[in-house]
N, C-alpha and C. Protein backbone atom coordinates (compact mmCIF):
# COMPACT_ATOMS: atom_id res chain seq x y z
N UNK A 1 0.84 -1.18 0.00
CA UNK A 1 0.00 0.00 0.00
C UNK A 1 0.88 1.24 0.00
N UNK A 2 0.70 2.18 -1.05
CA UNK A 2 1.39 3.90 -0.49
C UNK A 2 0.32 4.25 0.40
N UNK A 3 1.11 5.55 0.37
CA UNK A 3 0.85 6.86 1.19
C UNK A 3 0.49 7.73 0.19
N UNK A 4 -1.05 8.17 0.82
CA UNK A 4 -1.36 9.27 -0.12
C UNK A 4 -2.41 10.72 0.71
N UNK A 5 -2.07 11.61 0.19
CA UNK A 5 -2.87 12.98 0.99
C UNK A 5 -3.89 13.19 0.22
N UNK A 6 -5.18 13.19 1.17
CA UNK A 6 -6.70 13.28 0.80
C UNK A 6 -7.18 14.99 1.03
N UNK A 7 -7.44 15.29 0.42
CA UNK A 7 -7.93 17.07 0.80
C UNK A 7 -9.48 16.76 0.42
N UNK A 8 -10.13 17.46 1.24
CA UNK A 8 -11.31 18.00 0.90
C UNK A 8 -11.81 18.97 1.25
N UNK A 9 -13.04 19.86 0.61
CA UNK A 9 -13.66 20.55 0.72
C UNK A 9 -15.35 20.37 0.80
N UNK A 10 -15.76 20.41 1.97
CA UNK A 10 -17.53 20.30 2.27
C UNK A 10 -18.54 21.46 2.44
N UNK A 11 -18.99 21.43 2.01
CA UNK A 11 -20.36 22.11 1.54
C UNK A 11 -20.21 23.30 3.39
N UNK A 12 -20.13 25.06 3.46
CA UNK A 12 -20.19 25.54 4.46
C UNK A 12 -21.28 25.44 5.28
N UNK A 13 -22.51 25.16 4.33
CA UNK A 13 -23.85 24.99 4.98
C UNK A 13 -24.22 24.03 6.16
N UNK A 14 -23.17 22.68 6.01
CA UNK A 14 -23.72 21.95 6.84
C UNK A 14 -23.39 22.21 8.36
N UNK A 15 -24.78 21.73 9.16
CA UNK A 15 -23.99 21.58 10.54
C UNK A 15 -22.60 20.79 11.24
N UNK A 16 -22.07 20.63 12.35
CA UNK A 16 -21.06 20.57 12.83
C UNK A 16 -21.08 18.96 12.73
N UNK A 17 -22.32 18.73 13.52
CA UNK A 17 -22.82 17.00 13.57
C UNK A 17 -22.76 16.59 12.05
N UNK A 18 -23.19 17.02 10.90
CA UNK A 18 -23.47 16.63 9.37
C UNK A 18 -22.15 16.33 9.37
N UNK A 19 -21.27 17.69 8.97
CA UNK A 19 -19.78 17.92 8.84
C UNK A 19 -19.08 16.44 9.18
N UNK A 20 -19.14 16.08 10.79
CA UNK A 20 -18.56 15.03 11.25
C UNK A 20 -18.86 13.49 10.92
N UNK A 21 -20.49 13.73 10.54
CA UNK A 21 -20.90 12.20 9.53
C UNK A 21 -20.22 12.36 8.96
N UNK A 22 -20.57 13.17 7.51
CA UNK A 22 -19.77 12.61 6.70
C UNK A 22 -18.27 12.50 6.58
N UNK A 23 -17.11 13.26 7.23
CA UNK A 23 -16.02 13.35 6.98
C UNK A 23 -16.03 11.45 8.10
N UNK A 24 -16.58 11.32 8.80
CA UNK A 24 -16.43 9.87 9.33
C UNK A 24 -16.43 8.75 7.97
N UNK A 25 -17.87 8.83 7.41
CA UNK A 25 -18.33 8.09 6.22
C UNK A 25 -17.56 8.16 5.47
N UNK A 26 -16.96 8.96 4.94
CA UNK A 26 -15.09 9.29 4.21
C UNK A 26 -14.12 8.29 4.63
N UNK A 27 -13.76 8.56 6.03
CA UNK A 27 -12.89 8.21 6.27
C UNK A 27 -13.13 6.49 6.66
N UNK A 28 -14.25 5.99 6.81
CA UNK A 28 -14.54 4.47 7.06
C UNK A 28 -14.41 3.86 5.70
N UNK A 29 -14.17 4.64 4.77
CA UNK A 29 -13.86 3.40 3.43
C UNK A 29 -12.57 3.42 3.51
N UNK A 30 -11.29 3.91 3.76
CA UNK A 30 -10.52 3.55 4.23
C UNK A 30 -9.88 2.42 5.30
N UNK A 31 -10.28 2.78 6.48
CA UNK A 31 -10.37 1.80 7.49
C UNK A 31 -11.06 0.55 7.40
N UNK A 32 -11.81 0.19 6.87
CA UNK A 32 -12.92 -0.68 6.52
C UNK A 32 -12.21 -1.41 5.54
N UNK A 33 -11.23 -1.26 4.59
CA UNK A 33 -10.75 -1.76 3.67
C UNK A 33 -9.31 -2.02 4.01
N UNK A 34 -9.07 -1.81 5.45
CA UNK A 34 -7.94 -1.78 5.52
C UNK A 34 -6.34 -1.19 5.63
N UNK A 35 -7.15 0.06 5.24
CA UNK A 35 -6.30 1.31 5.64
C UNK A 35 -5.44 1.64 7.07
N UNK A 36 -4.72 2.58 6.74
CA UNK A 36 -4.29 3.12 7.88
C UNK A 36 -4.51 4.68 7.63
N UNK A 37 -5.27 5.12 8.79
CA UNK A 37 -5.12 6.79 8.25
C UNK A 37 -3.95 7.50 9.52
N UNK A 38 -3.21 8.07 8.92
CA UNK A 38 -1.68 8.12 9.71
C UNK A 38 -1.65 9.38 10.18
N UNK A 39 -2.50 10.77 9.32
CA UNK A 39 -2.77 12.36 9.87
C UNK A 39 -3.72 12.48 9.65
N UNK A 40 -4.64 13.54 10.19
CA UNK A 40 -5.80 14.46 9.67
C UNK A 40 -5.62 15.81 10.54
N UNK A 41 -5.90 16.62 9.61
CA UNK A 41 -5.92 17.53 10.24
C UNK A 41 -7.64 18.43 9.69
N UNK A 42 -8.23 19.09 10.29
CA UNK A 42 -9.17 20.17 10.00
C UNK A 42 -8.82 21.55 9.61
N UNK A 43 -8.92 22.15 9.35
CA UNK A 43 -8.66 23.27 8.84
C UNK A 43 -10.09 24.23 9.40
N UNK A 44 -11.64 23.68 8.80
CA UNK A 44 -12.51 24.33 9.05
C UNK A 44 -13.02 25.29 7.91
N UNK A 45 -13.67 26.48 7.89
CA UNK A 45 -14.42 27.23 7.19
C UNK A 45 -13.47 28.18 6.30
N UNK A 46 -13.33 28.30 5.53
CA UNK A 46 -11.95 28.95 4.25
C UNK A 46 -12.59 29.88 3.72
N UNK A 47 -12.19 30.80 3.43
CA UNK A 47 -12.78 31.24 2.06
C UNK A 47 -11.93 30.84 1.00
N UNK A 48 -12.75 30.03 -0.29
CA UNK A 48 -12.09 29.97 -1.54
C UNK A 48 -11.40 31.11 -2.60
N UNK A 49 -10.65 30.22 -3.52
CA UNK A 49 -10.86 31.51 -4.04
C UNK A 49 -11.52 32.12 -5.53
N UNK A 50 -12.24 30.78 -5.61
CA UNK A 50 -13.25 30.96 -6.55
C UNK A 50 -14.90 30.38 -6.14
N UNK A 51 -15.81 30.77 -6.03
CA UNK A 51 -17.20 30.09 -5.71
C UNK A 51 -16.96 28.64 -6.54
N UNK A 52 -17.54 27.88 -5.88
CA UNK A 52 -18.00 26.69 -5.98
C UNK A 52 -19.51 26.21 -5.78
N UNK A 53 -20.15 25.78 -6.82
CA UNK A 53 -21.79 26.11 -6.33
C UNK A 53 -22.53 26.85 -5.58
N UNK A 54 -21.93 28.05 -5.73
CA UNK A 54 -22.25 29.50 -5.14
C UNK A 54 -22.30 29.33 -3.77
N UNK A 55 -21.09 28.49 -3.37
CA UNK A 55 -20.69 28.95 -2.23
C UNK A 55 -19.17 29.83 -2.01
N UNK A 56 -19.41 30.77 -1.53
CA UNK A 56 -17.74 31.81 -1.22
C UNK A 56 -16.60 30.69 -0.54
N UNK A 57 -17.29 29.90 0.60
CA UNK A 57 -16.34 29.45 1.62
C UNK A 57 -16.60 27.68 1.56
N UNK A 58 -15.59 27.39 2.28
CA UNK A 58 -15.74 25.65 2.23
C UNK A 58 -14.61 25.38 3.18
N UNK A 59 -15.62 23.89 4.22
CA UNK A 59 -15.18 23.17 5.31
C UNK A 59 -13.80 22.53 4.40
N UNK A 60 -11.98 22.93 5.33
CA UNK A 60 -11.46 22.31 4.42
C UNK A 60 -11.25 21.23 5.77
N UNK A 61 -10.29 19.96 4.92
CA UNK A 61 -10.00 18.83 6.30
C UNK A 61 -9.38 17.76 5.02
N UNK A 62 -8.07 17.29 5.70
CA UNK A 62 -7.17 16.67 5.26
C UNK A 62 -6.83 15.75 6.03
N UNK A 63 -6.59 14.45 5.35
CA UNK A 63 -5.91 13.08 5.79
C UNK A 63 -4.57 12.90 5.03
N UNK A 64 -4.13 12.25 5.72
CA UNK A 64 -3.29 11.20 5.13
C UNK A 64 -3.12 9.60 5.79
N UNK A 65 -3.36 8.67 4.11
CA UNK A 65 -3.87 7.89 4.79
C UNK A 65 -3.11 6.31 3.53
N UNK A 66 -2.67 5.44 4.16
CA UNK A 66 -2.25 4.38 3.29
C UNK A 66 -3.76 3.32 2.58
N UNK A 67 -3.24 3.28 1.66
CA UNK A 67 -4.23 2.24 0.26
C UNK A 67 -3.31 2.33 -1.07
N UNK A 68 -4.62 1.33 -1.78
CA UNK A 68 -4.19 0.98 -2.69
C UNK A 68 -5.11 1.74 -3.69
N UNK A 69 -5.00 1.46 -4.94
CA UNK A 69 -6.00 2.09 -6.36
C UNK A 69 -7.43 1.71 -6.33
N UNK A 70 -7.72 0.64 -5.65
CA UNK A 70 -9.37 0.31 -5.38
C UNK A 70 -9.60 0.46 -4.48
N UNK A 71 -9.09 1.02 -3.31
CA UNK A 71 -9.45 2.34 -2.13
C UNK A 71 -9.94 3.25 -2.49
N UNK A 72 -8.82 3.70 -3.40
CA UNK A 72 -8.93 5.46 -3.81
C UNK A 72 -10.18 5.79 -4.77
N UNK A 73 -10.50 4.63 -5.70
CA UNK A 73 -11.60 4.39 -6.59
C UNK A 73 -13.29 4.69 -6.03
N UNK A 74 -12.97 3.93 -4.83
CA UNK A 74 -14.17 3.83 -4.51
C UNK A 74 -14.58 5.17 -3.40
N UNK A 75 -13.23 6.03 -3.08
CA UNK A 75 -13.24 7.20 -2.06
C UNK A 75 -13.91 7.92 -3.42
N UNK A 76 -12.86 8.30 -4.40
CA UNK A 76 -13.58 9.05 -5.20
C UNK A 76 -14.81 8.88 -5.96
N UNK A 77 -15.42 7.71 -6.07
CA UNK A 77 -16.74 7.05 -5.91
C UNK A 77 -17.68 8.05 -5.14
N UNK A 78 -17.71 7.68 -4.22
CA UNK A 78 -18.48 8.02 -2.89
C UNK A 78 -18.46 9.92 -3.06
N UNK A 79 -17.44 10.19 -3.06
CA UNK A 79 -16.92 12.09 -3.27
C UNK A 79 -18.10 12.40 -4.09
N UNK A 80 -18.03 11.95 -5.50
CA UNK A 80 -18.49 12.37 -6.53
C UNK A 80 -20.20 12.54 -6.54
N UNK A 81 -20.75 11.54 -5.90
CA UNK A 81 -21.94 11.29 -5.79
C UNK A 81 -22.51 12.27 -4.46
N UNK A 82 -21.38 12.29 -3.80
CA UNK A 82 -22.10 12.58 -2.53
C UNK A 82 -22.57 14.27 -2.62
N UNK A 83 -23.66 15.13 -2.56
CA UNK A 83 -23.74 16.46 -2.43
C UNK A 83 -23.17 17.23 -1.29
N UNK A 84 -22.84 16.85 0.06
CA UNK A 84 -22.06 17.70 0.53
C UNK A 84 -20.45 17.80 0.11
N UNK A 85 -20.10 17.19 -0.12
CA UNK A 85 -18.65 17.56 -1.24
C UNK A 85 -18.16 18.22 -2.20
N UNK A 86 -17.88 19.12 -2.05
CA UNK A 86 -17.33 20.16 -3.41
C UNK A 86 -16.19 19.79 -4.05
N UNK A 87 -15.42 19.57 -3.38
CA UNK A 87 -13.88 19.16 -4.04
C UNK A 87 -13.67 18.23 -3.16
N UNK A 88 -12.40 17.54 -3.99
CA UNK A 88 -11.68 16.37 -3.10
C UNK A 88 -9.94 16.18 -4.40
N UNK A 89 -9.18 16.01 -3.63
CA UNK A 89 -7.81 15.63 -4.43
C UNK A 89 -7.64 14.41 -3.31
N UNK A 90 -7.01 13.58 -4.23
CA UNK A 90 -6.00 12.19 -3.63
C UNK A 90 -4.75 12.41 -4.18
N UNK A 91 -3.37 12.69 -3.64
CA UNK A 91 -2.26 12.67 -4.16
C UNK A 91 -1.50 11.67 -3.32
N UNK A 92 -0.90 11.12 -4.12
CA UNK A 92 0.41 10.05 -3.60
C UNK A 92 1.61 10.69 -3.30
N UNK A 93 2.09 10.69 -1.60
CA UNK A 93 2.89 11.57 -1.32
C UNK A 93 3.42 10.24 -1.03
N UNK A 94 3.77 9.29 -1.50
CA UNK A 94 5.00 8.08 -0.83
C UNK A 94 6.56 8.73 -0.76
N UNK A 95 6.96 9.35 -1.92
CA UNK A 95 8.14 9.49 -1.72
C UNK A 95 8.54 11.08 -1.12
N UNK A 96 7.08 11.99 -0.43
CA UNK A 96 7.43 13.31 -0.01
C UNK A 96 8.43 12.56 1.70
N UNK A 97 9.18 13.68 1.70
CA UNK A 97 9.62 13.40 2.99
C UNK A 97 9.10 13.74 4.01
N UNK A 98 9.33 13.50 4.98
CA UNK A 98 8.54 13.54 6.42
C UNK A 98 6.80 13.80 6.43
N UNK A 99 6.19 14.44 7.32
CA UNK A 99 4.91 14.31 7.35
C UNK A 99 4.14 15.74 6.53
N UNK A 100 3.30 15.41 5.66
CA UNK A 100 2.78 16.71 4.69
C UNK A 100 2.20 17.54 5.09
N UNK A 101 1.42 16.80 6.04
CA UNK A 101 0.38 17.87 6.84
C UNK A 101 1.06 19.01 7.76
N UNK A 102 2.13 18.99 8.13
CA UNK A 102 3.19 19.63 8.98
C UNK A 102 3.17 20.90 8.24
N UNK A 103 2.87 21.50 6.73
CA UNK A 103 3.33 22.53 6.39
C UNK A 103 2.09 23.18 6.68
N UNK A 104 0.52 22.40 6.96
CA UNK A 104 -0.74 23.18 7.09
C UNK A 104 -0.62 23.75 8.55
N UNK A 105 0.09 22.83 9.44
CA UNK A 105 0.07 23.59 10.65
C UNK A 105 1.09 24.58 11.20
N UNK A 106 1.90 24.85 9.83
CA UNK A 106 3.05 26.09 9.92
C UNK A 106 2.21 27.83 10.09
């Protein structure tokens, strides 16, 4: 399995409880399959810097988390369909050095 960094962006509208379903429901196809999720960090309410379904701002929140290509398939599966999700990137940071999330909390 690599290592890869999950970003997303969720809909500002939802409540705190919504917010936390789903970023759970996210993160259980991982674990559920076997994963390891190794960081997360929240970020919270952003402003973008372009609207996204006429929203100004968006819940951001980042993992990093080990799988394989039919992990990531079925994360971005689930992303795509799902309406509180605006964006989502999966990048394969196997060969970044040390931990990625370290530069969000600079």
């Amino acid at each position: 399995m690599k290592k890869y960094e999950i970003g997303l962006i969720l809909a500002p509208n939802l409540d705190e409880s919504k917010t936390e379903e789903v970023i759970s429901k996210l993160k259980a196809i991982y674990t559920d399959a076997g994963s390891q999720i190794i960081d997360e960090e929240t970020v919270g309410i952003k402003e973008m810097a372009y609207e996204i379904e006429d929203h100004a701002t968006g819940f951001y929140y980042y993992m990093v988390a080990t799988a394989n290509s039919e992990i990531n398939q079925e994360f971005e599966r689930v992303c795509r369909i799902s309406e509180e999700v605006l964006r989502f990137l999966v990048i394969n940071v196997e060969d970044a050095p040390g931990n990625t999330l370290d530069i969000l909390r600079k």
